[in-house]
C-alpha atoms as a PDB file:
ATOM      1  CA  UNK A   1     -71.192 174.544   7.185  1.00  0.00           C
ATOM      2  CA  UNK A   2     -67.488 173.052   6.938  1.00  0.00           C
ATOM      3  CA  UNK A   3     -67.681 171.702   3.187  1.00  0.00           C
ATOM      4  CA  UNK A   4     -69.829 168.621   4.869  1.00  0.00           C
ATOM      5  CA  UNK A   5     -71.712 168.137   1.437  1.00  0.00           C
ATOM      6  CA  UNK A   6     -68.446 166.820  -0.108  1.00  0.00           C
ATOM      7  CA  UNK A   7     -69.662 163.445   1.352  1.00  0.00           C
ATOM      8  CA  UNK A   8     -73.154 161.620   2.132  1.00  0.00           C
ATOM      9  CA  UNK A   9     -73.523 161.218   5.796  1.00  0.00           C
ATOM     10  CA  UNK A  10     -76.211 158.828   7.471  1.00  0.00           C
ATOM     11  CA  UNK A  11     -75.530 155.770   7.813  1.00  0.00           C
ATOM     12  CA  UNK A  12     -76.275 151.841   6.038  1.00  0.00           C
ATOM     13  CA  UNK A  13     -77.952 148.461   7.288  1.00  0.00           C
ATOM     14  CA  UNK A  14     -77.497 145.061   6.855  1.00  0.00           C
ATOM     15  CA  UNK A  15     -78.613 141.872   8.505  1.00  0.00           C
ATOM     16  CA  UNK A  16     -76.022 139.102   6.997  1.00  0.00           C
ATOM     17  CA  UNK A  17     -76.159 135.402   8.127  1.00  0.00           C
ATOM     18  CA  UNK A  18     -72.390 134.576   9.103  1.00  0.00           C
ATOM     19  CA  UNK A  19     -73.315 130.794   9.489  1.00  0.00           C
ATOM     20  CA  UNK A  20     -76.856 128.875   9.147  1.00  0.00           C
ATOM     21  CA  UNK A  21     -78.871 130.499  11.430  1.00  0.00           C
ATOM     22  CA  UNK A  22     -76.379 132.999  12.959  1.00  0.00           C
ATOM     23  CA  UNK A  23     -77.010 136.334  11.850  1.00  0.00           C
ATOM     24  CA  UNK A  24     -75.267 139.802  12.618  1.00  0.00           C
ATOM     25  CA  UNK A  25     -76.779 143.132  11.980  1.00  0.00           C
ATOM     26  CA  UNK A  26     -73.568 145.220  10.545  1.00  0.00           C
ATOM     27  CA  UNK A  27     -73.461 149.418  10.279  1.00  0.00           C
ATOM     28  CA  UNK A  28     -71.704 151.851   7.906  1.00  0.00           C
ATOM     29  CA  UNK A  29     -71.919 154.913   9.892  1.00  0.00           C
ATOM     30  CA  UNK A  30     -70.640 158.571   9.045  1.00  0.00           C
ATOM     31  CA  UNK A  31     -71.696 161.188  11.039  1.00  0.00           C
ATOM     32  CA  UNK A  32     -72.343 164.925  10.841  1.00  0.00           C
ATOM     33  CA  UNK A  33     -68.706 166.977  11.046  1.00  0.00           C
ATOM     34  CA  UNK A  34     -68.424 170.202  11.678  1.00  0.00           C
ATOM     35  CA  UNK A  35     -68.461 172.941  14.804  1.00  0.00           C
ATOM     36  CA  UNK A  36     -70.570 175.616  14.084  1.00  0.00           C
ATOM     37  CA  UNK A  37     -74.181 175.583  15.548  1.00  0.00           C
ATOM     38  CA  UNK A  38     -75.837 174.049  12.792  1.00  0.00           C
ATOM     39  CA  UNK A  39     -73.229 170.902  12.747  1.00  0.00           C
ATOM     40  CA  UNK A  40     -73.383 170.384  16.125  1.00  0.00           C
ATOM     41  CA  UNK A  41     -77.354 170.386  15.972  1.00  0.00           C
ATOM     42  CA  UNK A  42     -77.464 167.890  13.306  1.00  0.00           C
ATOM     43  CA  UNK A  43     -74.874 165.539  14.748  1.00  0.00           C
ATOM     44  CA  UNK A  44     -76.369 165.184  17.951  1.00  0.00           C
ATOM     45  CA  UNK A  45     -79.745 164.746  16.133  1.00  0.00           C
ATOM     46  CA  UNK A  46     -78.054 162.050  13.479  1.00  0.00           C
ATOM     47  CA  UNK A  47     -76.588 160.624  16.569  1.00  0.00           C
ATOM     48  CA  UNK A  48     -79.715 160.205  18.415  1.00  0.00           C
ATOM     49  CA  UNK A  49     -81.650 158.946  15.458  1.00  0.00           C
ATOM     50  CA  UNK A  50     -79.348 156.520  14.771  1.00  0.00           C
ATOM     51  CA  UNK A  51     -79.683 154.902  18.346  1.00  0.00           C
ATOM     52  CA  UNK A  52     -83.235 154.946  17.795  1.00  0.00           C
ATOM     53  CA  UNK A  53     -82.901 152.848  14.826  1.00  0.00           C
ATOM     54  CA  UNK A  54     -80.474 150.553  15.938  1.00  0.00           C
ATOM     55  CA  UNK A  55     -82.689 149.865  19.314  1.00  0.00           C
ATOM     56  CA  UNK A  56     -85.999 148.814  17.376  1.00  0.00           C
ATOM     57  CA  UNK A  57     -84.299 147.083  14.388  1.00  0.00           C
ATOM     58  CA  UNK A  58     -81.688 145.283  16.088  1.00  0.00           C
ATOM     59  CA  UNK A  59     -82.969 144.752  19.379  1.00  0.00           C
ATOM     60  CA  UNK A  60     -81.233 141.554  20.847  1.00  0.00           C
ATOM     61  CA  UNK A  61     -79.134 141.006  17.523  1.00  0.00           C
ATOM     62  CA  UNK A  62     -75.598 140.874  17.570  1.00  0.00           C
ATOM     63  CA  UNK A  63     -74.092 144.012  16.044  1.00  0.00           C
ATOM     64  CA  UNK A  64     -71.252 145.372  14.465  1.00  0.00           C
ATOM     65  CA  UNK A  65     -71.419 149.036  13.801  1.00  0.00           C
ATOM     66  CA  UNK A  66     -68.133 150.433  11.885  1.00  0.00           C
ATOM     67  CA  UNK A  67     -67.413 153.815  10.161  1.00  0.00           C
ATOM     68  CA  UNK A  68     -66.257 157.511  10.309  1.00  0.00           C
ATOM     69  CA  UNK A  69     -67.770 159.508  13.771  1.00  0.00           C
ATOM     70  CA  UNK A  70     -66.389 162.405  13.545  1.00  0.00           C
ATOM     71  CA  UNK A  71     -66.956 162.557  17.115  1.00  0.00           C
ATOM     72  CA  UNK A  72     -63.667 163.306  19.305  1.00  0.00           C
ATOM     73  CA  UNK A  73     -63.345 161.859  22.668  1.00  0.00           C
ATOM     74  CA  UNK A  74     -61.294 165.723  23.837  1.00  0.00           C
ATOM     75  CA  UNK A  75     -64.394 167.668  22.832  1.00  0.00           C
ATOM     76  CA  UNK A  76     -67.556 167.436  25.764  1.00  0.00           C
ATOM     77  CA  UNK A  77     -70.345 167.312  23.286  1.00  0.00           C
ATOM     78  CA  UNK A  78     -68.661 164.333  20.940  1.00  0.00           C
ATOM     79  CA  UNK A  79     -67.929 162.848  24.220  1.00  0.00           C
ATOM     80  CA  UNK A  80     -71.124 162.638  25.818  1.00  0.00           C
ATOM     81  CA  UNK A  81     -72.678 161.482  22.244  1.00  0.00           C
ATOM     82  CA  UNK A  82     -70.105 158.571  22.235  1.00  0.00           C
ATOM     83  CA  UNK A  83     -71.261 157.908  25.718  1.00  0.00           C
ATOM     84  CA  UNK A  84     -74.712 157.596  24.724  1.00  0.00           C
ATOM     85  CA  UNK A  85     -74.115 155.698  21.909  1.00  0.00           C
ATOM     86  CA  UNK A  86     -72.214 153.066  23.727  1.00  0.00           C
ATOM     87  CA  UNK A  87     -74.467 152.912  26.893  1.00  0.00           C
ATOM     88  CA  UNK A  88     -77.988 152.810  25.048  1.00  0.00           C
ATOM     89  CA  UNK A  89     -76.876 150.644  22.451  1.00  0.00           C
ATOM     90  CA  UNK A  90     -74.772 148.099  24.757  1.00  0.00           C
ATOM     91  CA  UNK A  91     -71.912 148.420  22.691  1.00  0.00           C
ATOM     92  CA  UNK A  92     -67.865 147.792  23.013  1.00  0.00           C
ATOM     93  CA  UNK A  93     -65.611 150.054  21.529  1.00  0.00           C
ATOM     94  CA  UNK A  94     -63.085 147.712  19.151  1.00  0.00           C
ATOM     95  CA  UNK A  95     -60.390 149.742  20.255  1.00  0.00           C
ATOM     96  CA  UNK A  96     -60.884 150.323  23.588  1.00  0.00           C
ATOM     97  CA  UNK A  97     -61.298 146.431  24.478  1.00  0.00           C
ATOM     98  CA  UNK A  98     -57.631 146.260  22.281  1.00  0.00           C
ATOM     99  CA  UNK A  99     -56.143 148.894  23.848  1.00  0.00           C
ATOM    100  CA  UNK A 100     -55.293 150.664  20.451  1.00  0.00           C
ATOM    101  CA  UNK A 101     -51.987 152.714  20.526  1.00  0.00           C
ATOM    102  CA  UNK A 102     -54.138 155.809  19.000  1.00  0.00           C
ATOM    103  CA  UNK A 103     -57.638 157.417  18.780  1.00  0.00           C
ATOM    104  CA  UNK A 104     -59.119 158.068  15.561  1.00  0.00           C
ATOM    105  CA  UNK A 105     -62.277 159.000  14.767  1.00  0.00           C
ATOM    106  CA  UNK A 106     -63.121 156.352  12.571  1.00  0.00           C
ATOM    107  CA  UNK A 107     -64.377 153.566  14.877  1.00  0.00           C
ATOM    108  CA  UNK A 108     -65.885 149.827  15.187  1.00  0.00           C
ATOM    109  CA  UNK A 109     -68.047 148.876  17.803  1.00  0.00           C
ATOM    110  CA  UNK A 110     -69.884 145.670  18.520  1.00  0.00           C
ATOM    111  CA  UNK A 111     -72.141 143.120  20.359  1.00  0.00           C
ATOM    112  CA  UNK A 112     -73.106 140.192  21.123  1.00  0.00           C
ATOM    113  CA  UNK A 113     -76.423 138.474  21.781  1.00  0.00           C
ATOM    114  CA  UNK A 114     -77.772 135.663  24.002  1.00  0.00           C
ATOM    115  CA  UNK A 115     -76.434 133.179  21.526  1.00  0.00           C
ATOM    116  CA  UNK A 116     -73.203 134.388  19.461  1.00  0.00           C
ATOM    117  CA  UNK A 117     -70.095 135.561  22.058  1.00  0.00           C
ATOM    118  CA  UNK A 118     -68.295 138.681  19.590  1.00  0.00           C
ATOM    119  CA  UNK A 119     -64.783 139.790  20.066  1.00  0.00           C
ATOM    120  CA  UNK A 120     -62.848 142.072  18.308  1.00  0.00           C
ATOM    121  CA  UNK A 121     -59.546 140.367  17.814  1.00  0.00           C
ATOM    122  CA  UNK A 122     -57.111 143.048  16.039  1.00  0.00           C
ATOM    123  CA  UNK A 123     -56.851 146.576  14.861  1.00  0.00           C
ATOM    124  CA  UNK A 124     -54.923 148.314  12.352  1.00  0.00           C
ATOM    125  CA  UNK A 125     -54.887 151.031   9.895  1.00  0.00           C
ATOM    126  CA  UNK A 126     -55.448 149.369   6.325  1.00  0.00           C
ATOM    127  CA  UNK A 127     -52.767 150.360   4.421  1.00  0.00           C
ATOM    128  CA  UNK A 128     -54.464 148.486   1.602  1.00  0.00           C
ATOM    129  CA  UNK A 129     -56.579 151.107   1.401  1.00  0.00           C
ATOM    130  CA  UNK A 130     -55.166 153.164  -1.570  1.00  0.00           C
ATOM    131  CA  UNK A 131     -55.309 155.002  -4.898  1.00  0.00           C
ATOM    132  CA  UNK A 132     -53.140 153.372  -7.769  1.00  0.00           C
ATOM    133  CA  UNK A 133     -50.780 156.559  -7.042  1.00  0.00           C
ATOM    134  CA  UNK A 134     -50.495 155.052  -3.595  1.00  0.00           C
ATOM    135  CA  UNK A 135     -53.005 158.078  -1.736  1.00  0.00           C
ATOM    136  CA  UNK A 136     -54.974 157.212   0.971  1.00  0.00           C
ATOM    137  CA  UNK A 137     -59.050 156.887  -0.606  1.00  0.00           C
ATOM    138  CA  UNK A 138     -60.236 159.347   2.166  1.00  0.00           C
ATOM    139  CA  UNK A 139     -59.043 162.206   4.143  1.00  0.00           C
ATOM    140  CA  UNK A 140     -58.068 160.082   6.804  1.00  0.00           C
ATOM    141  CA  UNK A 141     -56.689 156.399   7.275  1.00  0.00           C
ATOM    142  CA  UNK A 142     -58.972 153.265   6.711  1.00  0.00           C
ATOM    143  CA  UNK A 143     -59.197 150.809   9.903  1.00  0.00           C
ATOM    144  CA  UNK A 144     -59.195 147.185   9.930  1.00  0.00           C
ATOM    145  CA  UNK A 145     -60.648 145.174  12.618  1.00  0.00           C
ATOM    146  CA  UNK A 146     -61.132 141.599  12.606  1.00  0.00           C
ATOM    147  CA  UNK A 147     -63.904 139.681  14.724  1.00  0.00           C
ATOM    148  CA  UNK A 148     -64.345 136.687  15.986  1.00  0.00           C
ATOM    149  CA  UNK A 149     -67.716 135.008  16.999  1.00  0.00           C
ATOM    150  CA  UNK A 150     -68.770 131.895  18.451  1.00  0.00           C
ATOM    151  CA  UNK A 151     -71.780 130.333  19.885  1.00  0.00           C
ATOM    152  CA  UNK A 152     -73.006 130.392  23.380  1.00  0.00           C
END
């Protein structure tokens, strides 16, 4: 309902070994945007299956989950979603564990596992991230955020 068919939403898996036998399930996620019924409906749904997913195919993996929520931490609903993502999924927020100077709703989170320790180490809007004209690719910033892992 709010030109949300310009772009794909869903999200993308991958399970990538980081070092022999270490292995880190990572997430492209863009969510539903929107605010009319129909939006809100199929965010919270998209939302919901998305934990689902995450629980039974990543279930005591480390995981990094990155990409564009379109969830707002001022609006109840997006809130609460955000809340249940976090809580279900045992997840840090990259920028809340930096104590970013902004909120965007483009956002990393991550975890670690019973034998790889996973920090987010930095934060920053990618600047990088351009046309050859010198435009940002998307209608908002892209984030960088680096991680660090060790083992246990």
């Amino acid at each position: 309902g709010s030109g949300d068919c310009l772009s794909e939403k869903g999200f993308s898996y991958a399970r990538i070994e980081i070092s022999p036998g270490v292995w880190i399930d990572i997430y492209n996620l863009h969510v539903e945007a929107g605010g009319n019924v129909k939006d809100l409906e199929a965010r919270e749904i998209g939302v919901k299956q998305f934990i689902e997913y995450v629980q039974t195919k990543s279930k005591g993996n480390a995981v990094i989950i990155g990409g564009d929520t379109n969830l707002h931490l001022d609006d109840p609903p997006d809130a609460l979603l955000l809340e249940e993502m976090t809580t279900k999924l045992e997840l840090q927020e990259a920028c809340v564990s930096l104590s970013c100077p902004t909120d965007s709703i483009d956002r990393f989170y991550f975890r670690g596992n019973e034998t790889t320790h996973l920090v987010a180490n930095s934060w920053r809007f990618a600047d990088e991230f351009i046309t050859p004209e010198g435009s940002d690719l998307s209608d908002h910033k892209a984030i960088h955020v680096s991680f660090e892992w060790q083992l246990k």
